[in-house]
N, C-alpha and C. Protein backbone atom coordinates (compact mmCIF):
# COMPACT_ATOMS: atom_id res chain seq x y z
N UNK A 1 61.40 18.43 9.99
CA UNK A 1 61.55 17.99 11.36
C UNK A 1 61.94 16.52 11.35
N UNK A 2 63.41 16.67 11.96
CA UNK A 2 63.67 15.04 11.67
C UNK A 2 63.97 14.02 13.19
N UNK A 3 64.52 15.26 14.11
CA UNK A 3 64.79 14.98 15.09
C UNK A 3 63.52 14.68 16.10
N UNK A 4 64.15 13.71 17.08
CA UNK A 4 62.88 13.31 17.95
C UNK A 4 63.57 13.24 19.73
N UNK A 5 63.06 14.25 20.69
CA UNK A 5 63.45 13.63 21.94
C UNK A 5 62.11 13.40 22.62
N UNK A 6 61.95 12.95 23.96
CA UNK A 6 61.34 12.76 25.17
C UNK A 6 62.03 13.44 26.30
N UNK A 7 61.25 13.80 27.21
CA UNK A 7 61.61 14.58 28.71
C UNK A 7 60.33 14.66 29.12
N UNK A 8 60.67 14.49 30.41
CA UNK A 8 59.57 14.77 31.60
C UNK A 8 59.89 15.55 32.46
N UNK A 9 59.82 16.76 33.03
CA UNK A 9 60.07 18.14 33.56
C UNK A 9 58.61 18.40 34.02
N UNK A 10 58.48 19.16 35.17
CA UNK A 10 57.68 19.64 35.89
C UNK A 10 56.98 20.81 35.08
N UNK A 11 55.63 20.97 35.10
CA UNK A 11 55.08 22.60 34.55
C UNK A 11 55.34 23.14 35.92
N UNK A 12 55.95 24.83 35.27
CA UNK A 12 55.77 25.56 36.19
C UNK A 12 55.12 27.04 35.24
N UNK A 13 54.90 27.87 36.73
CA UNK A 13 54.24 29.25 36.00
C UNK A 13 55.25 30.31 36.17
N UNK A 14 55.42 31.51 35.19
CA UNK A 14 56.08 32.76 35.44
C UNK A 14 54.84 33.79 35.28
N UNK A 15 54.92 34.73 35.56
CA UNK A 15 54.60 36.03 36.25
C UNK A 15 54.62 37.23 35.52
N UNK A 16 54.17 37.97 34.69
CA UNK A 16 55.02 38.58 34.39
C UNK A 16 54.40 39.75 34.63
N UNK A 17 55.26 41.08 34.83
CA UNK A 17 55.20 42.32 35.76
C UNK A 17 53.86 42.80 35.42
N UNK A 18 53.06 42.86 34.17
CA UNK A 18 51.83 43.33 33.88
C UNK A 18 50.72 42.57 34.59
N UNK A 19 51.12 41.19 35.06
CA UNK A 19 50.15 40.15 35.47
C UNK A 19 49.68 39.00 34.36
N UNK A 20 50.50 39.27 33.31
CA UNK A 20 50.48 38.07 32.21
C UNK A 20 50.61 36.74 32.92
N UNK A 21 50.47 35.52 32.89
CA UNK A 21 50.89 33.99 33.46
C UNK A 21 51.27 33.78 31.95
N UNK A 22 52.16 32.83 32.07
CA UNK A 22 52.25 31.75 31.25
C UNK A 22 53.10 30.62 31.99
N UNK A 23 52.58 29.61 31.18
CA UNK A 23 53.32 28.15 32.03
C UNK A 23 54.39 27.28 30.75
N UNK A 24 55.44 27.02 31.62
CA UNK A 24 56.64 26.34 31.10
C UNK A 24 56.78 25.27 31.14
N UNK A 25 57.58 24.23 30.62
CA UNK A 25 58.59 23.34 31.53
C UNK A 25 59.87 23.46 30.56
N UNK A 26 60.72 23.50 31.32
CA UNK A 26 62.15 23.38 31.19
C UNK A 26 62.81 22.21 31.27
N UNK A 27 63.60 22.21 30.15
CA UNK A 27 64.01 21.16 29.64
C UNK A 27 65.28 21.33 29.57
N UNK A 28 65.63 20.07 30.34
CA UNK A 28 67.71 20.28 30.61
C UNK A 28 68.55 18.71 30.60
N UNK A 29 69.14 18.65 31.01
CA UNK A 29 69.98 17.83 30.52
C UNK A 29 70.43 17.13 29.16
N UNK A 30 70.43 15.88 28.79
CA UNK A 30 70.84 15.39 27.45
C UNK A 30 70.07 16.08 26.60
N UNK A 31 68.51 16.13 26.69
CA UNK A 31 67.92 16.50 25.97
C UNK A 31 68.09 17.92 25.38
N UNK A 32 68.09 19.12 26.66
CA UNK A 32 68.52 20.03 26.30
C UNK A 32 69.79 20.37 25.29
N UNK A 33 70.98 19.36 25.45
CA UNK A 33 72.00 19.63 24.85
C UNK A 33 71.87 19.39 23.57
N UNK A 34 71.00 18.42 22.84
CA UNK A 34 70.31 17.90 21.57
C UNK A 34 69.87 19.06 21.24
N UNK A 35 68.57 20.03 21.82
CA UNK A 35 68.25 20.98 21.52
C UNK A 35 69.27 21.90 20.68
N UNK A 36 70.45 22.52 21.57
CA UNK A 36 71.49 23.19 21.55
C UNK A 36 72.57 22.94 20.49
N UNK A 37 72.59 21.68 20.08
CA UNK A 37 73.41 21.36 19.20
C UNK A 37 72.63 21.90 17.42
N UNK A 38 70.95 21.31 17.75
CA UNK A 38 70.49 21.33 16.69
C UNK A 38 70.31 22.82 16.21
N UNK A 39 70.11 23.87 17.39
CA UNK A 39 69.83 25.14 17.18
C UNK A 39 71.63 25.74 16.65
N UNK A 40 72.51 25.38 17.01
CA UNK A 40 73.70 25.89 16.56
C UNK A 40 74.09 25.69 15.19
N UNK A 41 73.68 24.16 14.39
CA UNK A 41 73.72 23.73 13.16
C UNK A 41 73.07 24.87 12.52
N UNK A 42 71.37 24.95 12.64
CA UNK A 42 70.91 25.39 11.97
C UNK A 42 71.32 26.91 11.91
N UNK A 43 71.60 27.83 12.87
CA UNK A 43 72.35 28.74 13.20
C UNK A 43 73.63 29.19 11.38
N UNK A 44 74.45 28.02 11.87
CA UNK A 44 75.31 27.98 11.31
C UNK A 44 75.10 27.78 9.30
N UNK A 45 74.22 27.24 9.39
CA UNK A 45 73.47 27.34 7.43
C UNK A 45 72.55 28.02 7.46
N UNK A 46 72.77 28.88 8.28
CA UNK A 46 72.14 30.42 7.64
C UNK A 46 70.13 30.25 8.27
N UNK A 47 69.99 29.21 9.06
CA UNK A 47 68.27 29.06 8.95
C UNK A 47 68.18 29.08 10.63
N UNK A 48 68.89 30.14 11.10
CA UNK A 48 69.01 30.49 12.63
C UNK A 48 67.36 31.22 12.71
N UNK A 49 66.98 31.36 14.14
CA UNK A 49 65.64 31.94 14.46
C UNK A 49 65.79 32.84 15.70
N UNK A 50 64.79 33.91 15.34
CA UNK A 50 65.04 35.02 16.60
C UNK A 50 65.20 34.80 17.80
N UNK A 51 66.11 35.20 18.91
CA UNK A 51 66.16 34.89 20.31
C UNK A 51 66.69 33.17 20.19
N UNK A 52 66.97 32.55 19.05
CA UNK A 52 67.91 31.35 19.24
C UNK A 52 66.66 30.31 19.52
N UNK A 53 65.82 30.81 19.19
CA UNK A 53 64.85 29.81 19.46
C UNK A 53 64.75 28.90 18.00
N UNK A 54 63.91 27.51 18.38
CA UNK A 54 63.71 26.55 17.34
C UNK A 54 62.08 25.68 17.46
N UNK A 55 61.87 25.93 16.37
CA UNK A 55 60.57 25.52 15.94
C UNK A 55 60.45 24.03 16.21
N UNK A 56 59.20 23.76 16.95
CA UNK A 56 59.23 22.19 17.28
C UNK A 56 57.69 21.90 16.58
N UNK A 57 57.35 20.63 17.46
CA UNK A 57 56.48 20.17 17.13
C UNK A 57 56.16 19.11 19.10
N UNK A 58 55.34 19.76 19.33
CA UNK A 58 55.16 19.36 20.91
C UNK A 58 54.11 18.32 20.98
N UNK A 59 54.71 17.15 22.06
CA UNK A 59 53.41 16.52 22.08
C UNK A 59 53.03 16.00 23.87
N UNK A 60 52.07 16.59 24.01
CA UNK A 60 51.91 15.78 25.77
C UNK A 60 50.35 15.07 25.58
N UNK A 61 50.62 14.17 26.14
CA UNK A 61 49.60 13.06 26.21
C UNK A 61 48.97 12.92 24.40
N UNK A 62 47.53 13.02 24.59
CA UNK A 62 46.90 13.34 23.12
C UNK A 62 47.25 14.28 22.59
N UNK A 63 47.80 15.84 23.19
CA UNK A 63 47.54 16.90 22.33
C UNK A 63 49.11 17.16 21.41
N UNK A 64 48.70 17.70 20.22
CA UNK A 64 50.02 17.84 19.68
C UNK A 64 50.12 19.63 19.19
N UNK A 65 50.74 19.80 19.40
CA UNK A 65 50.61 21.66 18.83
C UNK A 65 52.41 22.33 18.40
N UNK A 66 52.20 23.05 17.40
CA UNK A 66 53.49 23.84 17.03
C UNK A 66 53.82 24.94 17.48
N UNK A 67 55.06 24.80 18.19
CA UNK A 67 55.39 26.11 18.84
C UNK A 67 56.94 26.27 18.62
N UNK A 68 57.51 26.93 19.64
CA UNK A 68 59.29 27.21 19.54
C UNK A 68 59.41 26.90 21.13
N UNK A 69 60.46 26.46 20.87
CA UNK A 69 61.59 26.18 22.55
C UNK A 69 62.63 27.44 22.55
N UNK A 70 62.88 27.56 23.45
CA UNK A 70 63.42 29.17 23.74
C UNK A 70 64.93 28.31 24.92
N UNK A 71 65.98 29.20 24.31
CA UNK A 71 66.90 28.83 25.24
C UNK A 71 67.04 29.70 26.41
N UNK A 72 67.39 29.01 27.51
CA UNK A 72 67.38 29.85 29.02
C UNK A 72 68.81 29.41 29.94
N UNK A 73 68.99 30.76 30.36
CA UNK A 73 70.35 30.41 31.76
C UNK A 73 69.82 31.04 32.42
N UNK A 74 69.93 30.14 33.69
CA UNK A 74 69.31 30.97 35.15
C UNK A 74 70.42 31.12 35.45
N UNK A 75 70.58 31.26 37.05
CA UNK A 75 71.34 31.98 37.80
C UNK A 75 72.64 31.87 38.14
N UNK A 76 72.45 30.19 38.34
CA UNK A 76 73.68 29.74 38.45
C UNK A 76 74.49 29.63 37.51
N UNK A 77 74.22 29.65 35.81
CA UNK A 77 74.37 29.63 35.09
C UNK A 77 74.03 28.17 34.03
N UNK A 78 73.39 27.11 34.69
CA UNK A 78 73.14 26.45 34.01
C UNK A 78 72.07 26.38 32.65
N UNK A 79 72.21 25.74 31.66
CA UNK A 79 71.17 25.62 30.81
C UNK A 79 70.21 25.05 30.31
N UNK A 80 69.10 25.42 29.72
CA UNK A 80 68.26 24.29 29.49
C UNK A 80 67.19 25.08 28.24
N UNK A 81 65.83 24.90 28.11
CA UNK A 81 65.12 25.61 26.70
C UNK A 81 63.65 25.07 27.08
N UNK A 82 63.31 26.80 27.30
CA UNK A 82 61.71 26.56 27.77
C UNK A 82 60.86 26.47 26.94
N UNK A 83 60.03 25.61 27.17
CA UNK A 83 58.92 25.12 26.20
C UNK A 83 57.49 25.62 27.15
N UNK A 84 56.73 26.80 26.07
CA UNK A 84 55.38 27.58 26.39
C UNK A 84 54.21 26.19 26.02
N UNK A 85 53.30 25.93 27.46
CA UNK A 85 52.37 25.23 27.16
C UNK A 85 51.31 25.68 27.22
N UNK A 86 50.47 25.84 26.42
CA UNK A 86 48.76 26.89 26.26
C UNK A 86 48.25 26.09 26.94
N UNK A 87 47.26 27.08 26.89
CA UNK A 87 46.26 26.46 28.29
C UNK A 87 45.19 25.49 27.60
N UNK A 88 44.96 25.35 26.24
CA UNK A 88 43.90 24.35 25.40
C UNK A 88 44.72 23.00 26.26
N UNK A 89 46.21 22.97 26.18
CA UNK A 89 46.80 21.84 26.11
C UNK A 89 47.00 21.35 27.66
N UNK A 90 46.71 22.44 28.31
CA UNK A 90 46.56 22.45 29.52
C UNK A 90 45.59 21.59 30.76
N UNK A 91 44.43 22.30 30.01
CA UNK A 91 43.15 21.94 30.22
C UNK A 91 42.60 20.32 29.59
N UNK A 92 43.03 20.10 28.40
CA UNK A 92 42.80 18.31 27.99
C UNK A 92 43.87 17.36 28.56
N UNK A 93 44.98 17.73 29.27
CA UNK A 93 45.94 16.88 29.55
C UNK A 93 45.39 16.70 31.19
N UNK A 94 44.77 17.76 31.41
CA UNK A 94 44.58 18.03 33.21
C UNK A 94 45.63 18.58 33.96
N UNK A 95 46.61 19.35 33.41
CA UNK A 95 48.08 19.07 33.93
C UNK A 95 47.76 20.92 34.62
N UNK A 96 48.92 20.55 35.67
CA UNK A 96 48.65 21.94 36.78
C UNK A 96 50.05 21.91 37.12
N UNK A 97 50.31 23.63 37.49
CA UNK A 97 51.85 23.54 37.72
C UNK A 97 52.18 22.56 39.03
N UNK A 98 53.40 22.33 39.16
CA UNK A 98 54.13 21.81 39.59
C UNK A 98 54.48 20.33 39.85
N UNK A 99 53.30 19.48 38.96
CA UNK A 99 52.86 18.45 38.13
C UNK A 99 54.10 17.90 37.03
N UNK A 100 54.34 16.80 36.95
CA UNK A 100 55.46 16.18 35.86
C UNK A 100 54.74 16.20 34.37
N UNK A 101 55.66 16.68 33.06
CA UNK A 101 54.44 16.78 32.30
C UNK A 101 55.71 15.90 31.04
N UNK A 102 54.91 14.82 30.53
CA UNK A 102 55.80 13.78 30.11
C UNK A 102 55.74 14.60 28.32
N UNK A 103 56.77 14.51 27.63
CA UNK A 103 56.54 15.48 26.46
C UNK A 103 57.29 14.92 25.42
N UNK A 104 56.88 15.45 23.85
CA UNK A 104 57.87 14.42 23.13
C UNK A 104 58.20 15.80 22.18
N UNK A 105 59.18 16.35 21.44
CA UNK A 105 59.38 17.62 20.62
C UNK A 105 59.89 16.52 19.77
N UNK A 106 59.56 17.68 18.26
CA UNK A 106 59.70 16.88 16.97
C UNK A 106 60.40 18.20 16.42
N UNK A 107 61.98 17.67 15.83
CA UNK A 107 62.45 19.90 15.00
C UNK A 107 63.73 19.17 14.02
């Protein structure tokens, strides 16, 4: 992990048809495109990851935890790469959807 960004994006929650929650924030602009570039490299020497996703290293406030960023197009078609925040990280940050959640990924 060599790369380093920052973004601040809103948590939000999805739904899902069983009644699962999980909470996001989406990450778009420059940053996103950093994402996108780095996931296409690695793509490209053979060390691509399922669903195009890429292994980070997340950090909001104190907490730091390893997960994957997932790439997303909504509707209009724009893009960006959702980042899953657990609820441990949830609960010590204080952070609630629709809240700005300041973040740093390490990949």
């Amino acid at each position: 992990m060599s790369e380093q960004i920052a973004f601040t994006g809103p948590l939000w929650v999805w739904t899902g048809a069983k009644g699962g929650v999980w909470h996001f924030v989406t990450i778009t602009g420059a940053a996103a495109g950093q994402l996108t570039e780095t996931a296409l490299m690695r793509r490209l020497e053979g060390l691509g990851r399922g669903f195009g996703s890429l292994k980070v290293s997340a950090t909001i406030g104190g907490s730091t935890w390893q997960t994957s960023v997932f790439p997303q197009k909504d509707a209009a078609g724009s893009t960006g790469w959702l980042l899953p925040v657990k609820a441990a990280v949830r609960k010590a940050e204080g952070l609630t959807a629709g809240e700005p959640a300041e973040l740093e990924l390490r990949f």
